[in-house]
Structure formats: C-alpha cells, structure tokens
C-alpha atoms as a PDB file:
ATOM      1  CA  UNK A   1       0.000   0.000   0.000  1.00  0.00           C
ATOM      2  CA  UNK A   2       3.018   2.280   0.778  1.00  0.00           C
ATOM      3  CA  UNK A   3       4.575   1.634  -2.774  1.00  0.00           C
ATOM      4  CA  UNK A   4       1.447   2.646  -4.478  1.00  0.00           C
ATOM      5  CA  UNK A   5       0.749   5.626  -2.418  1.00  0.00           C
ATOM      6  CA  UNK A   6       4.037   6.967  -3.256  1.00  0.00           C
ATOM      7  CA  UNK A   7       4.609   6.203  -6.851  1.00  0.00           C
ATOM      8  CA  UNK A   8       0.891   8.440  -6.574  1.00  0.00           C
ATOM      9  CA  UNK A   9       2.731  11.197  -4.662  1.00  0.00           C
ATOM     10  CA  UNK A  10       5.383  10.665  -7.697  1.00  0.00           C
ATOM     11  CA  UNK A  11       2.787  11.042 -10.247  1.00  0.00           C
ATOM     12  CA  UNK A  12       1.882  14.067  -8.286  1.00  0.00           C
ATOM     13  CA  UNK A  13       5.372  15.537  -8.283  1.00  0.00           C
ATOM     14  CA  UNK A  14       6.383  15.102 -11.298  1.00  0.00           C
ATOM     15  CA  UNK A  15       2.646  16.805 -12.568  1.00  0.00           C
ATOM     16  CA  UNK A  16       3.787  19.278 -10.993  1.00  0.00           C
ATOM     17  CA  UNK A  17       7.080  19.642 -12.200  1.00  0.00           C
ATOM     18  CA  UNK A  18       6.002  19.444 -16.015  1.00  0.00           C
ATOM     19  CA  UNK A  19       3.167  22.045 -15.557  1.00  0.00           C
ATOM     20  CA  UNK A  20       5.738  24.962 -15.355  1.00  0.00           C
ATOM     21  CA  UNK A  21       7.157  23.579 -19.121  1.00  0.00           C
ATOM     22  CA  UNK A  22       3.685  23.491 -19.845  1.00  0.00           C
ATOM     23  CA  UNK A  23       3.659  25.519 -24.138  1.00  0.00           C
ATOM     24  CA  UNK A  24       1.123  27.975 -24.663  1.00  0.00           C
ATOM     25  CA  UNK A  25      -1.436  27.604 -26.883  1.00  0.00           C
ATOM     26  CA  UNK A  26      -0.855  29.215 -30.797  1.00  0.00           C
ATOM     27  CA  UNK A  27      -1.742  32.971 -30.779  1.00  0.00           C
ATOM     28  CA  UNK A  28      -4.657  33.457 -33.807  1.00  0.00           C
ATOM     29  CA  UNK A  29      -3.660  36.606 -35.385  1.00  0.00           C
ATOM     30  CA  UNK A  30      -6.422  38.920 -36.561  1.00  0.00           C
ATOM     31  CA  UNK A  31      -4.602  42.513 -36.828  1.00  0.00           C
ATOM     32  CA  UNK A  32      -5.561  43.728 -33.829  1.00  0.00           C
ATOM     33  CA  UNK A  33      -2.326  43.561 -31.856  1.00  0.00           C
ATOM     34  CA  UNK A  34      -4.029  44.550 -27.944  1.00  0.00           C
ATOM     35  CA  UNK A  35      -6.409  41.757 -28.148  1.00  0.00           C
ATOM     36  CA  UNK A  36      -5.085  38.738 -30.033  1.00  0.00           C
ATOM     37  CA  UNK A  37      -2.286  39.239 -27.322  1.00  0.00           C
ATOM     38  CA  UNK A  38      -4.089  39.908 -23.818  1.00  0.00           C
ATOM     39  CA  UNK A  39      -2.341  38.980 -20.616  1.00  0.00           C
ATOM     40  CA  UNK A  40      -5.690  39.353 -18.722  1.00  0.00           C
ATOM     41  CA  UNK A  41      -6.849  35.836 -21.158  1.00  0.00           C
ATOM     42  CA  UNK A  42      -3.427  34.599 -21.663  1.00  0.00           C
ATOM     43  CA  UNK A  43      -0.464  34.454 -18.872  1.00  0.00           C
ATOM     44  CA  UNK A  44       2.143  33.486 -21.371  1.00  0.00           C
ATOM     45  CA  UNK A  45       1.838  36.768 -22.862  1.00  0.00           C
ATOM     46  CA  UNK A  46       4.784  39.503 -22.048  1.00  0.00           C
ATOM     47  CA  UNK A  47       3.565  43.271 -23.213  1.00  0.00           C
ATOM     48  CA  UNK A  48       7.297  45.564 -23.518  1.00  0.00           C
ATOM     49  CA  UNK A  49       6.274  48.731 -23.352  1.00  0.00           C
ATOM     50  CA  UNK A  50       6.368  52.187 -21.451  1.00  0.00           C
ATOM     51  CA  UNK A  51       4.983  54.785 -20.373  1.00  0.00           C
ATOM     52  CA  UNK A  52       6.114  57.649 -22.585  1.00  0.00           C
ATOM     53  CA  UNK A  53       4.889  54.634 -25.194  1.00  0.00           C
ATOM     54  CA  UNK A  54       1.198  54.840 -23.640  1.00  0.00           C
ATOM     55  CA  UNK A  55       1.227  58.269 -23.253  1.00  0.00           C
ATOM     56  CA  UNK A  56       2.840  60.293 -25.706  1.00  0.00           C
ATOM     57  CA  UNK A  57       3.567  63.809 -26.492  1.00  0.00           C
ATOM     58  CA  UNK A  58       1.095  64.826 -29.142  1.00  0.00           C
ATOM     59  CA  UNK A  59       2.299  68.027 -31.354  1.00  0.00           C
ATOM     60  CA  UNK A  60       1.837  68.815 -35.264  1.00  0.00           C
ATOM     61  CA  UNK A  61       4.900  68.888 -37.843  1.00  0.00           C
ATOM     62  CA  UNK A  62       5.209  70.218 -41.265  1.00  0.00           C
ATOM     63  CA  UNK A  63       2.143  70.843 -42.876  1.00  0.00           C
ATOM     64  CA  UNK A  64      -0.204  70.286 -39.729  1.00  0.00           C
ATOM     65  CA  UNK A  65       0.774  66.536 -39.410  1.00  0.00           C
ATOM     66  CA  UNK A  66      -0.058  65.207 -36.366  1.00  0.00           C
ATOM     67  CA  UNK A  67       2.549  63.875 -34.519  1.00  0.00           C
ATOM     68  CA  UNK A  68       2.931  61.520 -31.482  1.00  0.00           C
ATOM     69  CA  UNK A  69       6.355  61.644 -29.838  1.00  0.00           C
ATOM     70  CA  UNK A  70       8.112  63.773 -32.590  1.00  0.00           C
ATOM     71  CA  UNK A  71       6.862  60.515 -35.367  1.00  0.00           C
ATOM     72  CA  UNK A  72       3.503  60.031 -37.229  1.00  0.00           C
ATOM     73  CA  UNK A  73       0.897  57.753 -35.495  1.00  0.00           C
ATOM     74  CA  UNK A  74       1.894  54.764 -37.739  1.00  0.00           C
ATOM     75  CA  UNK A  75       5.690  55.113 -36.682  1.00  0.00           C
ATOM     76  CA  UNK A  76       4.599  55.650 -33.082  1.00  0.00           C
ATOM     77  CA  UNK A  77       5.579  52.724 -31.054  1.00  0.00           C
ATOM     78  CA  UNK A  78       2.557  51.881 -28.707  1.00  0.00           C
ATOM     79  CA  UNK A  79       3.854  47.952 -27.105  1.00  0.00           C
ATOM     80  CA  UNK A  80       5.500  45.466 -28.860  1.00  0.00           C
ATOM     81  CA  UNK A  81       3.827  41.507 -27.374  1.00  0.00           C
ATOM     82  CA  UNK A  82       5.510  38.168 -27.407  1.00  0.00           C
ATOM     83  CA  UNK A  83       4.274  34.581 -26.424  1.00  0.00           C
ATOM     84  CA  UNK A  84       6.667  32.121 -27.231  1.00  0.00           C
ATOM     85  CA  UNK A  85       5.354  28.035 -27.787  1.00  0.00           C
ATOM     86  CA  UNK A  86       7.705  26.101 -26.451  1.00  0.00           C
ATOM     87  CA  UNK A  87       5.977  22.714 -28.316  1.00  0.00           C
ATOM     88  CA  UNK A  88       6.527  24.068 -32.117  1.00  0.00           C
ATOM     89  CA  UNK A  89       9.787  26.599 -31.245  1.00  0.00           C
ATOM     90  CA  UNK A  90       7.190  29.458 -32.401  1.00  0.00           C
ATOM     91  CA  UNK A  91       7.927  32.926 -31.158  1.00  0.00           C
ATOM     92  CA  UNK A  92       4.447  34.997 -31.788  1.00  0.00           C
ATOM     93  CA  UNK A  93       5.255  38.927 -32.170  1.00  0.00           C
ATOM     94  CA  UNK A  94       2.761  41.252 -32.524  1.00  0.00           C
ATOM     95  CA  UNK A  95       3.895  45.413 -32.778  1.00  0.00           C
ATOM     96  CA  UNK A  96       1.092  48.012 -32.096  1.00  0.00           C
ATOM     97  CA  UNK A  97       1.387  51.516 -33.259  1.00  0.00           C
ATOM     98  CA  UNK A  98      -1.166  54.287 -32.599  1.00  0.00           C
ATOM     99  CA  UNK A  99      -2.095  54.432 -36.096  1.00  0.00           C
ATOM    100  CA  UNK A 100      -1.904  51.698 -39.213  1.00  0.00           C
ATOM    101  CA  UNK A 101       1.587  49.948 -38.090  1.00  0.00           C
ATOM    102  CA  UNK A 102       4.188  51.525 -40.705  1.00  0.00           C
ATOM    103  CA  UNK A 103       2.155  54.049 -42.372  1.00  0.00           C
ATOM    104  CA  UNK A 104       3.633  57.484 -42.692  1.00  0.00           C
ATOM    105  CA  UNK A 105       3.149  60.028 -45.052  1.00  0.00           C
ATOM    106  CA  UNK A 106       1.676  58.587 -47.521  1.00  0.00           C
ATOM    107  CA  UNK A 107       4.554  55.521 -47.463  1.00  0.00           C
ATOM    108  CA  UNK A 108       3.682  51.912 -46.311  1.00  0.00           C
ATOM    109  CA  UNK A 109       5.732  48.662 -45.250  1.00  0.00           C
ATOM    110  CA  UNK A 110       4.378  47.079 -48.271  1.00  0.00           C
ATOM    111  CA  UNK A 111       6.115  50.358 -49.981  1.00  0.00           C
ATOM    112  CA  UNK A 112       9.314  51.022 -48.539  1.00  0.00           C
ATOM    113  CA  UNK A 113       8.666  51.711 -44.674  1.00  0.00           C
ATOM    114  CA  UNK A 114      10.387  49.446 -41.907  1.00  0.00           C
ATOM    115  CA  UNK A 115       9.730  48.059 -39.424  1.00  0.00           C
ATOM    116  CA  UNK A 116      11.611  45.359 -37.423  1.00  0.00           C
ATOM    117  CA  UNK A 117      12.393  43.141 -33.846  1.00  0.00           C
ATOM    118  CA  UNK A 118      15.661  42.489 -32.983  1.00  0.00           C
ATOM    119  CA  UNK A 119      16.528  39.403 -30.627  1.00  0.00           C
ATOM    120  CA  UNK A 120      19.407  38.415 -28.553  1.00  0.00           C
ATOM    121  CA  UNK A 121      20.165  35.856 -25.691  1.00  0.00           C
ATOM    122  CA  UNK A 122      20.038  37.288 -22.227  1.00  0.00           C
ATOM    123  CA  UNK A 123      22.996  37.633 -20.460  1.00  0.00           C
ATOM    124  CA  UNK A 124      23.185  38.786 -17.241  1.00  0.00           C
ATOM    125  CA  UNK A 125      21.120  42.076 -16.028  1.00  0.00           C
ATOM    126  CA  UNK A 126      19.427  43.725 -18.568  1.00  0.00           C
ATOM    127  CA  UNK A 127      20.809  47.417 -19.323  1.00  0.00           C
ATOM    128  CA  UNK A 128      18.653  48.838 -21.364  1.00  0.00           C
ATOM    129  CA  UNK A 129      21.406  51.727 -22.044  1.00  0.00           C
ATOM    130  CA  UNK A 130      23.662  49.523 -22.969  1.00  0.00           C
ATOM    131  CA  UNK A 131      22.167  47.254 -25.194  1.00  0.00           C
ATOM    132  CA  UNK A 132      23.980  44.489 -27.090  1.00  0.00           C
ATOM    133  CA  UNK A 133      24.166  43.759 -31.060  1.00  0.00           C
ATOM    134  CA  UNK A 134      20.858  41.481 -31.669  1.00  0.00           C
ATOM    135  CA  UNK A 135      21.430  37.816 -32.694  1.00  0.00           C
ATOM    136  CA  UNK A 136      18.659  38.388 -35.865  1.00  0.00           C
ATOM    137  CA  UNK A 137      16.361  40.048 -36.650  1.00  0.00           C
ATOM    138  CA  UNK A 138      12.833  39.760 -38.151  1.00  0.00           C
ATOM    139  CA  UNK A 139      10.565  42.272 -39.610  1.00  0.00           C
ATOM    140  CA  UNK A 140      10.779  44.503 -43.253  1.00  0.00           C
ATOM    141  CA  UNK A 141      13.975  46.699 -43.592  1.00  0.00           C
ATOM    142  CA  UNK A 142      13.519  50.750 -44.717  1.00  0.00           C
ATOM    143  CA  UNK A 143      13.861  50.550 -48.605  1.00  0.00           C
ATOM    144  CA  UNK A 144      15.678  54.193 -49.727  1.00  0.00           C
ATOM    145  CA  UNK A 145      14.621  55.784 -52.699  1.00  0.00           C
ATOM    146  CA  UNK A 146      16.195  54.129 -56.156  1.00  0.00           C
ATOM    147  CA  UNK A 147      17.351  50.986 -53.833  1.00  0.00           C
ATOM    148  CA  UNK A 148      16.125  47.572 -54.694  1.00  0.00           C
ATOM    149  CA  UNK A 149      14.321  45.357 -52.057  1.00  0.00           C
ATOM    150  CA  UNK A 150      16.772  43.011 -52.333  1.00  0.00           C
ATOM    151  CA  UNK A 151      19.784  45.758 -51.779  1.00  0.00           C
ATOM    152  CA  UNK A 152      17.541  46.538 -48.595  1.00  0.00           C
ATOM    153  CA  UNK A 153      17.345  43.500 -47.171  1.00  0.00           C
ATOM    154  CA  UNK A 154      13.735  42.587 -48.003  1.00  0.00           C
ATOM    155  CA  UNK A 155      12.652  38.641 -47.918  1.00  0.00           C
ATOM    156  CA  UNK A 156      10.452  36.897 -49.653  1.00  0.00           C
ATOM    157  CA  UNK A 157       7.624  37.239 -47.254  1.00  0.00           C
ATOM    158  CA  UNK A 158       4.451  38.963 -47.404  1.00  0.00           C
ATOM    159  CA  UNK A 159       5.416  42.699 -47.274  1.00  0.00           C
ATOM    160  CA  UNK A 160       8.863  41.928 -47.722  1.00  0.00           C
ATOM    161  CA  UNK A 161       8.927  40.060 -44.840  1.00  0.00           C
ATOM    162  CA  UNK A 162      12.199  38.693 -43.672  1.00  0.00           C
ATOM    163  CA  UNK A 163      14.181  37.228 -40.533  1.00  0.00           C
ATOM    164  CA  UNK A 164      18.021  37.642 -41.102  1.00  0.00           C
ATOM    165  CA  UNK A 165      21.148  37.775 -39.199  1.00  0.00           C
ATOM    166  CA  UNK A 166      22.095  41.174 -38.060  1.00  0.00           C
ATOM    167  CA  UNK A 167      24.841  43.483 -39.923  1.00  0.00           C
ATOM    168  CA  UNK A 168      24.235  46.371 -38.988  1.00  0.00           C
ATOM    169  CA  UNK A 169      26.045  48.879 -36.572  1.00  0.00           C
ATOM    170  CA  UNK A 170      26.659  48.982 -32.879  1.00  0.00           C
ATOM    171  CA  UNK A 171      25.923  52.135 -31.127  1.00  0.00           C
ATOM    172  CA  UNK A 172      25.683  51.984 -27.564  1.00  0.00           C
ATOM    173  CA  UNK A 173      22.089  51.753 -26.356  1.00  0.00           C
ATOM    174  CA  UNK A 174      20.750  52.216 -29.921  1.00  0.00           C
ATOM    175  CA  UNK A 175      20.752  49.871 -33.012  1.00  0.00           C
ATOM    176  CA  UNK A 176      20.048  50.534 -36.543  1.00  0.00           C
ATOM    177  CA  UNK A 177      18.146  47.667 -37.127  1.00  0.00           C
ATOM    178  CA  UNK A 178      15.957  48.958 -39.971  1.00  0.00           C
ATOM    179  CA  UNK A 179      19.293  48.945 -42.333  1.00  0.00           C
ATOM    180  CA  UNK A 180      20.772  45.517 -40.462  1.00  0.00           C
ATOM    181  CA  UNK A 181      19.476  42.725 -42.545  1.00  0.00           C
ATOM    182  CA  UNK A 182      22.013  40.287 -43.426  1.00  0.00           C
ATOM    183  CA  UNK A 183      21.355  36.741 -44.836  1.00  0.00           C
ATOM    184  CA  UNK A 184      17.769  35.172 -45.276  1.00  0.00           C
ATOM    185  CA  UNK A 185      17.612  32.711 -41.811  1.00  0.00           C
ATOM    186  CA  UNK A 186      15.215  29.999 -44.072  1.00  0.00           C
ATOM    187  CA  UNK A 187      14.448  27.974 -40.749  1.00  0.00           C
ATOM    188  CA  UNK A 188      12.934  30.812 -39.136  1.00  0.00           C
ATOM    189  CA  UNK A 189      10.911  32.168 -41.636  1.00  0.00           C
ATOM    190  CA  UNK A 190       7.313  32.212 -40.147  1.00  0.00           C
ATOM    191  CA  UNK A 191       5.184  34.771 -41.920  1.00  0.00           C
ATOM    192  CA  UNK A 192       3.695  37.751 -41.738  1.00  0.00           C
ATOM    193  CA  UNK A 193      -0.253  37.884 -40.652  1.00  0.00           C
ATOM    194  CA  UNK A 194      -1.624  40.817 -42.461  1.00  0.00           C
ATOM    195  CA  UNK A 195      -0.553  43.946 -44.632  1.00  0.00           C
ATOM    196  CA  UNK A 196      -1.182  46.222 -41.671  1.00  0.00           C
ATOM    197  CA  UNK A 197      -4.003  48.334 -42.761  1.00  0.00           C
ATOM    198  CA  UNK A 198      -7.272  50.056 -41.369  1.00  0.00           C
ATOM    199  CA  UNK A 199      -9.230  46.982 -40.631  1.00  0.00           C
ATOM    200  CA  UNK A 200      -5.881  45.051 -39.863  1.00  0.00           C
ATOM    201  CA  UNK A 201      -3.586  47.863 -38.243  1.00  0.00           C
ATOM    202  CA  UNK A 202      -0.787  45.319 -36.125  1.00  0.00           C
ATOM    203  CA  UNK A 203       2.366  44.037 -37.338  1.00  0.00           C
ATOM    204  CA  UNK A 204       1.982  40.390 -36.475  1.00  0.00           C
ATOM    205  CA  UNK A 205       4.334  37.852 -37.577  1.00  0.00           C
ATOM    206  CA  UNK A 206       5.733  34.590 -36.248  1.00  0.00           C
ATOM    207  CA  UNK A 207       9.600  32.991 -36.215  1.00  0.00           C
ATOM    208  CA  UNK A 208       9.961  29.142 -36.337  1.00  0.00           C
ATOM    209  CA  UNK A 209      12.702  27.322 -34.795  1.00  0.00           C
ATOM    210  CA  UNK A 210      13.266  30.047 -32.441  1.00  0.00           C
ATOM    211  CA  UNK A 211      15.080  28.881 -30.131  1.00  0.00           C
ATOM    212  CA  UNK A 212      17.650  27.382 -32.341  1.00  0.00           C
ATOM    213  CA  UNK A 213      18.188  31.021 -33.940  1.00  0.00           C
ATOM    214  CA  UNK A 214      18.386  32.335 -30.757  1.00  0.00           C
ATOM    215  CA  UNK A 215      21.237  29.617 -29.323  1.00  0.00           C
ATOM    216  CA  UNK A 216      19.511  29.727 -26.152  1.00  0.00           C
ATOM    217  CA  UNK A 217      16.407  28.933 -24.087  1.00  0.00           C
ATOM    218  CA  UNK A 218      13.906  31.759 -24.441  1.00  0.00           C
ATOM    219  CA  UNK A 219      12.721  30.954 -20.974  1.00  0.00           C
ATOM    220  CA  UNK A 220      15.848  31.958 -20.030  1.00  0.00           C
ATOM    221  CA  UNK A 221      15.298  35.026 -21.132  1.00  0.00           C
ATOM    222  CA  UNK A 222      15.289  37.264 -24.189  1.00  0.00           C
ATOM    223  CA  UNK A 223      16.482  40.889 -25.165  1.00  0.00           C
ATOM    224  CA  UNK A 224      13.964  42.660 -27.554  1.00  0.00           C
ATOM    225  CA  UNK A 225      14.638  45.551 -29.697  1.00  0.00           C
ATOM    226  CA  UNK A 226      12.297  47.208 -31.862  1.00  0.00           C
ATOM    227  CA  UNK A 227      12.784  49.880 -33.989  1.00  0.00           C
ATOM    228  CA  UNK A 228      10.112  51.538 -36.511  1.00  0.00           C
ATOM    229  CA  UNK A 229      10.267  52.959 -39.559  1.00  0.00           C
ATOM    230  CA  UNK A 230      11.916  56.888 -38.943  1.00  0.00           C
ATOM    231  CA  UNK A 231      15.301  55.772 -37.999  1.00  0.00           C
ATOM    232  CA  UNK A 232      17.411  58.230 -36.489  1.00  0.00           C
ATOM    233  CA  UNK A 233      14.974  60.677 -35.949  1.00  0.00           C
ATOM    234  CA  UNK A 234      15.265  60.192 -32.288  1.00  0.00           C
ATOM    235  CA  UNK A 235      16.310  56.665 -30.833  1.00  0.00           C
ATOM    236  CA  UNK A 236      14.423  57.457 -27.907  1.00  0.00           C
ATOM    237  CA  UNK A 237      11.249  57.836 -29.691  1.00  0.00           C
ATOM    238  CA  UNK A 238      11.565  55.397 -32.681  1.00  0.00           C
ATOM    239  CA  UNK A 239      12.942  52.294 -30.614  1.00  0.00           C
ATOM    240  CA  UNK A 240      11.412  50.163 -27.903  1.00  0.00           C
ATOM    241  CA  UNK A 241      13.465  47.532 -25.958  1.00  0.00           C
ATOM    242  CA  UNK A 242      12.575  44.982 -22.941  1.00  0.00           C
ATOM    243  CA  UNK A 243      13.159  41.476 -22.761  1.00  0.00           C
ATOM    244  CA  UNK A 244      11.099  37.826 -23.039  1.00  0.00           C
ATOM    245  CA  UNK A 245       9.589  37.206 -20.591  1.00  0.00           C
ATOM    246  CA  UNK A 246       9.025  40.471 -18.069  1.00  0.00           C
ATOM    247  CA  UNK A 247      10.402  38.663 -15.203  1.00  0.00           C
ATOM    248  CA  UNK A 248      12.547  36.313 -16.361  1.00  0.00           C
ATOM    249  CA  UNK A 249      13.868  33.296 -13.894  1.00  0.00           C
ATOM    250  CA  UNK A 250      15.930  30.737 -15.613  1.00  0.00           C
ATOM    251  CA  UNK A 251      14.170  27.710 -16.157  1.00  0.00           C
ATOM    252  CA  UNK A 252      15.917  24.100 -16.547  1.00  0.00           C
ATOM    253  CA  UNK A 253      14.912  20.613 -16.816  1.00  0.00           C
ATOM    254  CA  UNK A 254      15.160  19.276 -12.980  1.00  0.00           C
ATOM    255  CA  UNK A 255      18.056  16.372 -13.113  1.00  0.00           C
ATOM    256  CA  UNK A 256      18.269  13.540 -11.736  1.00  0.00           C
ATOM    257  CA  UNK A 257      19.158  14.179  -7.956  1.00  0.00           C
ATOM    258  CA  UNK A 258      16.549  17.064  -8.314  1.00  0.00           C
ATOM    259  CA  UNK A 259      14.095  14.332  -9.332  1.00  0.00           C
ATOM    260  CA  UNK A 260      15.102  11.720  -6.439  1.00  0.00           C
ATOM    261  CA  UNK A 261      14.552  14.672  -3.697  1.00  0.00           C
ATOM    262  CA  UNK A 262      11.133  14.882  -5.268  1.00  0.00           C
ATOM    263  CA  UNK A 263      10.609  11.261  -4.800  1.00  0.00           C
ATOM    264  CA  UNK A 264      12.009  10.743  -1.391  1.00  0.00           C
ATOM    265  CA  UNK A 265       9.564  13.458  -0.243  1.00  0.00           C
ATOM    266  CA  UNK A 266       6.741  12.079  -1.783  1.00  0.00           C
ATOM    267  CA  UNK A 267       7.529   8.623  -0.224  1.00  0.00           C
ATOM    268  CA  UNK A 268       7.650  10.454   2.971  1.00  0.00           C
ATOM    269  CA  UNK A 269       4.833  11.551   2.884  1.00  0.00           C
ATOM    270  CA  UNK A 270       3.300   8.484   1.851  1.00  0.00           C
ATOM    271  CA  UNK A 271       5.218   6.537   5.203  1.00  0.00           C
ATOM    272  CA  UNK A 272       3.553   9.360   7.441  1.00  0.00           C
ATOM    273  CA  UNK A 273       0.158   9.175   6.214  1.00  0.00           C
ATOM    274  CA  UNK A 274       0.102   5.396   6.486  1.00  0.00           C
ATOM    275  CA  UNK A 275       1.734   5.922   9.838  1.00  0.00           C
ATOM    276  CA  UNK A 276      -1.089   8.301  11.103  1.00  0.00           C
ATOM    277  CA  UNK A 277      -3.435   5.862   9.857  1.00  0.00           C
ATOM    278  CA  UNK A 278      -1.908   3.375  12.015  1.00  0.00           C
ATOM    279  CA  UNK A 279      -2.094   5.259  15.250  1.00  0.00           C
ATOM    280  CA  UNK A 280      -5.859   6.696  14.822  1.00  0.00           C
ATOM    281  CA  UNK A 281      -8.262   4.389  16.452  1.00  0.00           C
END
C-alpha cells in the first residue's frame, strides 16, 4: 500500500514539475495587436512597453501633421507583445502603433517603410542603455529611394517580410536595425499575418525554430529591440526595448538528484500518512 501511495505522490510531483514547461497555446492573429495578445486571457503573454509609449507627447509637424512623440501615429511605437510556444519553437510577435503599423506620409511597409524586432540571448542584467548587437532580426527593412528590395534586405515574405542575421552597426544603447538585414535565416521564416491596414492595423508575424536562432532557451530570457520605420529621428522615440519574458527566472529541466529529492519526499509523505493511519483508532 506504501509503494502505491508513493509512486501516486510521484505522479503528483512530477505533474507538478512538467506544468511549469507546460507551451502555450498558438496565438490566432487577426490585426488587432491589444487583443489577439491579452495577458488578462493569456499568462504566457509579455507586453514591452512604457509609459512615454502609452502616453505620448502629441504636437503637429510640417504641414499640420499630427505627430505623437516627434513621429507620425503609424511610426509611433505603442507595445510590442511576445508569447513564445515552447511545443513548435514558435515565437508569436505582434507590434502596435497608434495608427496603421508603418504608415507614414503617404509611405507603407508594403512600400518602402520598416519596421523590425531584434533578438538576442540574455545575459546577465538587462541594461537597457547599454544594449547588445541582436542575434537576428525579423521584420521589413527601410527601402531608400532608387534601392532595390533586395539591396535593402527585403525577404520573400508577405510585405517583404524577412528574418536575417544582423549586420548592422553597434551604437551603444541604440541599433540601426531597420538597415541591419544580413542573410535570409530559411528555418525561421514564419510569416507575416496581415498587410497592416485600417481593418488590420498590427504588425503580427511569427519565427519558427526560435530557439535554435536564438542559441539559447527563451525561458531563459530574451532581449527585444524594436525599432520603426523613422530611424534616427530620435532613438528614444523610434525604438522600444525589454526582454522575453518580463520577469525572467531561468528555467531548466530538474536532473536527476533534483528528481530523487522529489521522490524521497513524496515517499515520505506516503510513510507518514500510512503511519497516522496506524495510530488513529
């Protein structure tokens, strides 16, 4: 009676164990960035944003455009969300902008305007001023006038689509990712939802084999670095960094001694229980 008790308890502990690997279930993408990615419905789900992001400056530039935070709504970062499934090495990415995601001035992502997500491995504390070269990147790069897509960077995604490694420069704190494609990354190549637009305003994409790009565990933690499509205009208005997830605590697979602790407890308990069972008349 003992032994079966405790290989229950085991059952138990190692439910319990395996619940905190548990994968979240596939984001369904449909444009709008704020619900398809709700942390209020899904846990998983890790918002990087700010509040200069969530509240910005609104003033008017050349010609009475409206402007939020020095950029036009479709440049102006609102949150950039993440949920990662850790059963198809899928990272979900979804960008929000207070307007059409990449629209600006009459210029589009499908026509030339960028907008991309950078990714690197954490290492150590994150220093947001200090931030480290991404391992690739994913998104559409800024196409200059009389450059070809290709010259740019573009992939052969919707949009222009493309995740790449990263060649562009280092500047302390600041990245010019828009300009940083390098060479196509094939295995990561998820796609792009929608051509943001009015009913579909969010820049929602997804990155397969994810962790394998990355060369680490994402629930280890990841840097993110996003950057829209005015670069240069002011890094501290065009770019939006945090890391995957908000509060990240290294996760590994419990070993072997970590599993026979588990075990010995849960036989423990099992002994006492019977024992108590013993003793009550």
């Amino acid at each position: 009676m003992v032994g079966r008790t405790a290989f229950r308890y085991c059952l138990i502990a190692i439910a319990l164990l395996g619940a905190r690997s548990a994968a979240a279930d596939p984001i369904t993408f449909t444009g709008n960035v704020a619900n398809d990615f709700n942390p209020a419905t899904n846990p998983d789900v890790t918002i990087i944003t700010s509040s200069a992001n969530l509240n910005p400056v609104s003033t008017t530039g050349p010609n009475d455009t409206p402007l939020l935070n020095g950029v036009v709504p479709g440049d102006a970062l609102k949150q950039v969300a993440l949920d990662y499934n850790a059963a198809t090495d899928t990272m979900y990415v979804g960008v929000q902008t207070w307007g059409v995601a990449g629209s600006a001035a009459g210029t589009t992502i499908a026509s030339g305007n960028g907008m991309v997500v950078g990714f690197a491995p954490l290492t150590g504390a994150y220093k947001p001023s200090d931030l480290a070269a991404p391992t690739f990147v994913a998104g559409a790069s800024n196409v200059s006038p009389g450059q070809s897509n290709a010259a740019a960077g573009r992939g052969p995604g919707l949009d222009g689509f493309n995740v790449a490694t990263y060649t562009g420069g280092t500047v302390p704190g600041t990245m010019n990712l828009l300009t940083g494609f390098g060479q196509t990354l094939t295995a990561g190549m998820g796609n792009l939802a929608f051509n943001p637009s009015t009913a579909t305003p969010g820049f929602e994409f997804t990155i397969t084999n994810f962790s394998k790009l990355l060369g680490a565990n994402p629930a280890n933690g990841v840097v993110v670095m996003t950057q829209d499509g005015e670069v240069n205009v002011d890094t501290s208005k065009d770019e939006l960094a945090g890391t995957y997830p908000a509060a990240v605590e290294p996760q590994t697979i419990p070993e072997p001694t970590t599993f026979m602790v588990w075990a010995g407890l849960a036989a423990g308990l099992a002994w006492a229980r019977r024992r108590s069972q013993r003793i009550d008349p």
